[in-house]
N, C-alpha and C. Protein backbone atom coordinates (compact mmCIF):
# COMPACT_ATOMS: atom_id res chain seq x y z
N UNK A 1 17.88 5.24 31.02
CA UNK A 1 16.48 4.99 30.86
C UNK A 1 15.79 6.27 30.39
N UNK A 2 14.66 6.17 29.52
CA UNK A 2 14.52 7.32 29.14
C UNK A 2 13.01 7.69 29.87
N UNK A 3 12.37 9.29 30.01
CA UNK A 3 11.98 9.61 30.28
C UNK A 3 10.19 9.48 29.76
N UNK A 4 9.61 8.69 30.81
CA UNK A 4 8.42 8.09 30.43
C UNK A 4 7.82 9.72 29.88
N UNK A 5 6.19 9.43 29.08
CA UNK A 5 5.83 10.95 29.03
C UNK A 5 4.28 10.63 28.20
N UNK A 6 3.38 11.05 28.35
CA UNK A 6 2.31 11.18 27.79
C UNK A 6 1.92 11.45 26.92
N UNK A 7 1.20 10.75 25.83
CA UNK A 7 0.67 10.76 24.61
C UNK A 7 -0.70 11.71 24.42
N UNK A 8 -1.19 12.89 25.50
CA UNK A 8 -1.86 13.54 25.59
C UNK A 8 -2.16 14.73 24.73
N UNK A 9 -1.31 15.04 24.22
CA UNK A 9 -1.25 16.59 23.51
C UNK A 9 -2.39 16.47 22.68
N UNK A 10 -2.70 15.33 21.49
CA UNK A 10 -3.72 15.75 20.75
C UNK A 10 -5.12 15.59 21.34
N UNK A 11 -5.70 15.47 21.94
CA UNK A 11 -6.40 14.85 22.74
C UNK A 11 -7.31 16.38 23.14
N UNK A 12 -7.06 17.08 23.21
CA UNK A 12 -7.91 18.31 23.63
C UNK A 12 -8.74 18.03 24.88
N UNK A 13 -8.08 17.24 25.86
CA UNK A 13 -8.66 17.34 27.31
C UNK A 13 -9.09 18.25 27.65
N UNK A 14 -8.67 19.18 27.84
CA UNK A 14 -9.53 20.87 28.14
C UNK A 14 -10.87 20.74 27.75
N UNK A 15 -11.29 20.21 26.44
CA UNK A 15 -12.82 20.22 26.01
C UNK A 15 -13.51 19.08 26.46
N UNK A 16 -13.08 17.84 27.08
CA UNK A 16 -13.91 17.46 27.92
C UNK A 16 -13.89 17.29 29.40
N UNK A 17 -12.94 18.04 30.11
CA UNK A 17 -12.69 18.50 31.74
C UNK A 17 -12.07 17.07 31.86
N UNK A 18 -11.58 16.39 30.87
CA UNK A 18 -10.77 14.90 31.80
C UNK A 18 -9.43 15.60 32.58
N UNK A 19 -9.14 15.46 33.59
CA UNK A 19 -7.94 15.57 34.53
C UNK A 19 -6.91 14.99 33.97
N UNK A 20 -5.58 16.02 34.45
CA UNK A 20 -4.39 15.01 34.25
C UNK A 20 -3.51 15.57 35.48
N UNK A 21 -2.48 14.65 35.75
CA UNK A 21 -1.33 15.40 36.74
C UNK A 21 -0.73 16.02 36.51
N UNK A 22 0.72 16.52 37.21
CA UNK A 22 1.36 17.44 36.61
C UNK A 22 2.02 17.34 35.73
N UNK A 23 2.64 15.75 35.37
CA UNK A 23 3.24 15.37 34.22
C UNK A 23 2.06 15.51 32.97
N UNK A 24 1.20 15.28 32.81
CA UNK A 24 0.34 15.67 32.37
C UNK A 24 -0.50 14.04 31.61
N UNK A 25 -0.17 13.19 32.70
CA UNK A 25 -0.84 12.21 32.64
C UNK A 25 -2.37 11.86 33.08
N UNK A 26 -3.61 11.24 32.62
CA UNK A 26 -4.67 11.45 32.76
C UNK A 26 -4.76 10.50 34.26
N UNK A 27 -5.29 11.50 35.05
CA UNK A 27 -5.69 10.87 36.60
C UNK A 27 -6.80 9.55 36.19
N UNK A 28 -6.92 8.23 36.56
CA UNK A 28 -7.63 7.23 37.20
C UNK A 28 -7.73 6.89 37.99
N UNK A 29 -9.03 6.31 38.37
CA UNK A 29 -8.83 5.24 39.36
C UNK A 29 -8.44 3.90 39.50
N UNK A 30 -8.56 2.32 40.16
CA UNK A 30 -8.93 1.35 39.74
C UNK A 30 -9.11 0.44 38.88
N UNK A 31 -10.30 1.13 38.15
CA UNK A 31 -11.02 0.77 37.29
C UNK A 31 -11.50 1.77 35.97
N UNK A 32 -9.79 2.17 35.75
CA UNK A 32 -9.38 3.17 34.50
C UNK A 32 -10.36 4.27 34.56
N UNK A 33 -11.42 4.66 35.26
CA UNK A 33 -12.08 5.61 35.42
C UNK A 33 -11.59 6.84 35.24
N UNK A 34 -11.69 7.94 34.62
CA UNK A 34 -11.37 9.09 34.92
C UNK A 34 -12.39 9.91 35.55
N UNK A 35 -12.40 10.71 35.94
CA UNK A 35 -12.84 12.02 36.59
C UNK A 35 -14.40 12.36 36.05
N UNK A 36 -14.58 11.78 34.63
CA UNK A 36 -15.78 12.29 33.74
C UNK A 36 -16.67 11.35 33.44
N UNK A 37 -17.32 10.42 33.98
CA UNK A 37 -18.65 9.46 33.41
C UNK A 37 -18.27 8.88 32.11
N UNK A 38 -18.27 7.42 32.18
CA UNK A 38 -17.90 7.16 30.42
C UNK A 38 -16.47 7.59 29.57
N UNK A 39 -16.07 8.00 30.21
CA UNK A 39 -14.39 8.04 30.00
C UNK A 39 -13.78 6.95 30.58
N UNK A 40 -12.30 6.25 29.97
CA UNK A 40 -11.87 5.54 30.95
C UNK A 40 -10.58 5.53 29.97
N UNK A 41 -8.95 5.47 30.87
CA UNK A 41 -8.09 6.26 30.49
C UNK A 41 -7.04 4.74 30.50
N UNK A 42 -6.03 4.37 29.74
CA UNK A 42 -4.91 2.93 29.88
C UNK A 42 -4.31 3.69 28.56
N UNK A 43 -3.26 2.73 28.82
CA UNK A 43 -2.18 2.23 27.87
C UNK A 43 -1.06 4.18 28.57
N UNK A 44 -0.46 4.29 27.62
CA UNK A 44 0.56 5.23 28.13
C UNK A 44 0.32 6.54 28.27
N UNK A 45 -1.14 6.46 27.94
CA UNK A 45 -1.78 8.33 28.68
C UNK A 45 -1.95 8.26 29.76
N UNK A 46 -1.94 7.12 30.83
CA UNK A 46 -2.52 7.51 32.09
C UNK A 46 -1.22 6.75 33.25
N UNK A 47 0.26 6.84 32.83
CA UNK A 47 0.82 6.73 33.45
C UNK A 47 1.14 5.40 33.98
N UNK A 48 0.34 4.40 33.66
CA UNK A 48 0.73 3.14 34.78
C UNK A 48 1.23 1.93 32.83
N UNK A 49 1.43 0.80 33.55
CA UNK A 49 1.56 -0.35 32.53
C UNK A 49 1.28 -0.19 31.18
N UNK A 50 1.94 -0.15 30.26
CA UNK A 50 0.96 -0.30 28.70
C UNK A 50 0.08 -1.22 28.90
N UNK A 51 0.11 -2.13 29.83
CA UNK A 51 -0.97 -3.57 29.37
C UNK A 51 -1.31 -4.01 30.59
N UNK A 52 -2.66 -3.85 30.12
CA UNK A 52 -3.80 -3.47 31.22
C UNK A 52 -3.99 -5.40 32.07
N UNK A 53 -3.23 -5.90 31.53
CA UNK A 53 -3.71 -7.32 32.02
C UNK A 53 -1.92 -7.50 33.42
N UNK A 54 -1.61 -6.45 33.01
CA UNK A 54 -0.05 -6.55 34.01
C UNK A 54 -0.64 -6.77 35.73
């Protein structure tokens, strides 16, 4: 099985303070929320299901 991994790099998170873990997946909550107002994080940057209806 191969090693899941985050589509983050281009993304320049640093410039808008969105969080990620140590894998360097973007932290949510719930309700795809991230950390920053008006952000909201799915599919294979934030670690869980590609498909948000799973």
């Amino acid at each position: 099985m191969a090693v899941q991994a985050p589509n983050t790099d281009s993304l320049n998170l640093a410039a808008t303070g969105v969080t990620t873990d140590i894998r360097g997946f973007i932290q949510v909550n719930e309700r795809l929320e991230t950390n920053i107002p008006g952000i909201w994080a799915l599919g294979d940057i934030n670690g869980d299901p590609q498909y948000t209806h799973v």
